[in-house]
Protein backbone atom coordinates (compact mmCIF):
# COMPACT_ATOMS: atom_id res chain seq x y z
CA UNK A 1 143.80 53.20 -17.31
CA UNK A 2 143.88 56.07 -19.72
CA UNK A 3 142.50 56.14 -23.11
CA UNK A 4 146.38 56.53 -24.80
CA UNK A 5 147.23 53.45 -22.50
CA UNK A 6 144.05 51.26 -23.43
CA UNK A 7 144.67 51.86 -27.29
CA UNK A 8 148.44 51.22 -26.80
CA UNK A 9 147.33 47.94 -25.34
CA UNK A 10 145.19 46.75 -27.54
CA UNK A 11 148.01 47.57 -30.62
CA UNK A 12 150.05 45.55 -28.38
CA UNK A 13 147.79 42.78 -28.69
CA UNK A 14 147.12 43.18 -32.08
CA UNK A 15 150.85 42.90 -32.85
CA UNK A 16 151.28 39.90 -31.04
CA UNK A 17 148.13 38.10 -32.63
CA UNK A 18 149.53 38.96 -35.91
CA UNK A 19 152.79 37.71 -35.18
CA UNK A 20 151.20 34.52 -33.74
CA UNK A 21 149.48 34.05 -36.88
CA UNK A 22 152.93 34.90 -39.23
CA UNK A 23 154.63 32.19 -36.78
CA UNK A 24 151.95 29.24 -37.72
CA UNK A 25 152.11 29.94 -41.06
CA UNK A 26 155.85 30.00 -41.40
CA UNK A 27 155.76 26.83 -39.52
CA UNK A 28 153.48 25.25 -42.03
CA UNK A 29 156.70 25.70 -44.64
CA UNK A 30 159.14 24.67 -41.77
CA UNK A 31 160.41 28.21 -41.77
CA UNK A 32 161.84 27.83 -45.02
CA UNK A 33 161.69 31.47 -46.57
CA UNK A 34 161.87 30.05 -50.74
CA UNK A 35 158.94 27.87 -49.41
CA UNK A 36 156.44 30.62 -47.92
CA UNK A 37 157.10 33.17 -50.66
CA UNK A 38 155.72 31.17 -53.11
CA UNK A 39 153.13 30.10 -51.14
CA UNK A 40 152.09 34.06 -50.30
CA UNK A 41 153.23 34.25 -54.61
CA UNK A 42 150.46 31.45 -55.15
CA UNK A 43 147.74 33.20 -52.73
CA UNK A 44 147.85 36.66 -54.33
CA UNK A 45 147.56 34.88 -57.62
CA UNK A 46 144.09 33.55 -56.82
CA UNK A 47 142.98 36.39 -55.26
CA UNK A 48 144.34 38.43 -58.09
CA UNK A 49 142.40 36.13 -60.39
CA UNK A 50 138.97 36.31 -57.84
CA UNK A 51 138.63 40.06 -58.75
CA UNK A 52 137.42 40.56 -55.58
CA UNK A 53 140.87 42.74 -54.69
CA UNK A 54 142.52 45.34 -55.93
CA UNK A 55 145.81 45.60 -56.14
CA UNK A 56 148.44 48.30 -57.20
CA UNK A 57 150.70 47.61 -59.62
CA UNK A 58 154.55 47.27 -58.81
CA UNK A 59 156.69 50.67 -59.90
CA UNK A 60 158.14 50.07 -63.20
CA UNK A 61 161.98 49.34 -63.17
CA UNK A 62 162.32 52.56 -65.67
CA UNK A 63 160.36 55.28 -63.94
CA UNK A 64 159.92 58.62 -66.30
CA UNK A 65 161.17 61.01 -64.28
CA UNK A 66 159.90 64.72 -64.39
CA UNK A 67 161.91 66.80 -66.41
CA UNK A 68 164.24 69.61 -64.41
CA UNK A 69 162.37 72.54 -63.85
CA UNK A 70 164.44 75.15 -65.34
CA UNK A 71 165.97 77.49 -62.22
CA UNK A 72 165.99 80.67 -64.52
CA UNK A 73 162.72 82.39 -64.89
CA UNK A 74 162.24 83.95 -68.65
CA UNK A 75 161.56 87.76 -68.84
């Protein structure tokens, strides 16, 4: 086995412990979606509140755009 194919295999794992994971939680909430958003809503709350994480701030819904550069150049 190759180096490409032993990293490829161990994303592969990776990916499927992850989803694993995903599928026991979502269970926990009997797959109900309204259910396990507010419970991820509630956990980022307290960690929010811990200060031990950082998190970046959602875009605003009015982003400033740049203004147009103007396409003639002054003499």
């Amino acid at each position: 086995m190759n180096d490409r194919e032993i990293i490829e295999n161990t994303e592969c794992e990776t990916v499927k412990e992850v989803r694993e994971v995903r599928h026991k939680i979502s269970a926990r909430f009997d797959h109900d979606v309204g259910r396990l958003v507010a419970h991820y809503q509630e956990m980022q709350e307290k960690m929010r509140r811990s200060g031990k994480y950082k998190f970046a701030d959602l875009p605003s819904k009015n982003p400033k755009l740049p203004e147009p550069v103007d396409s003639e150049v002054a003499d």
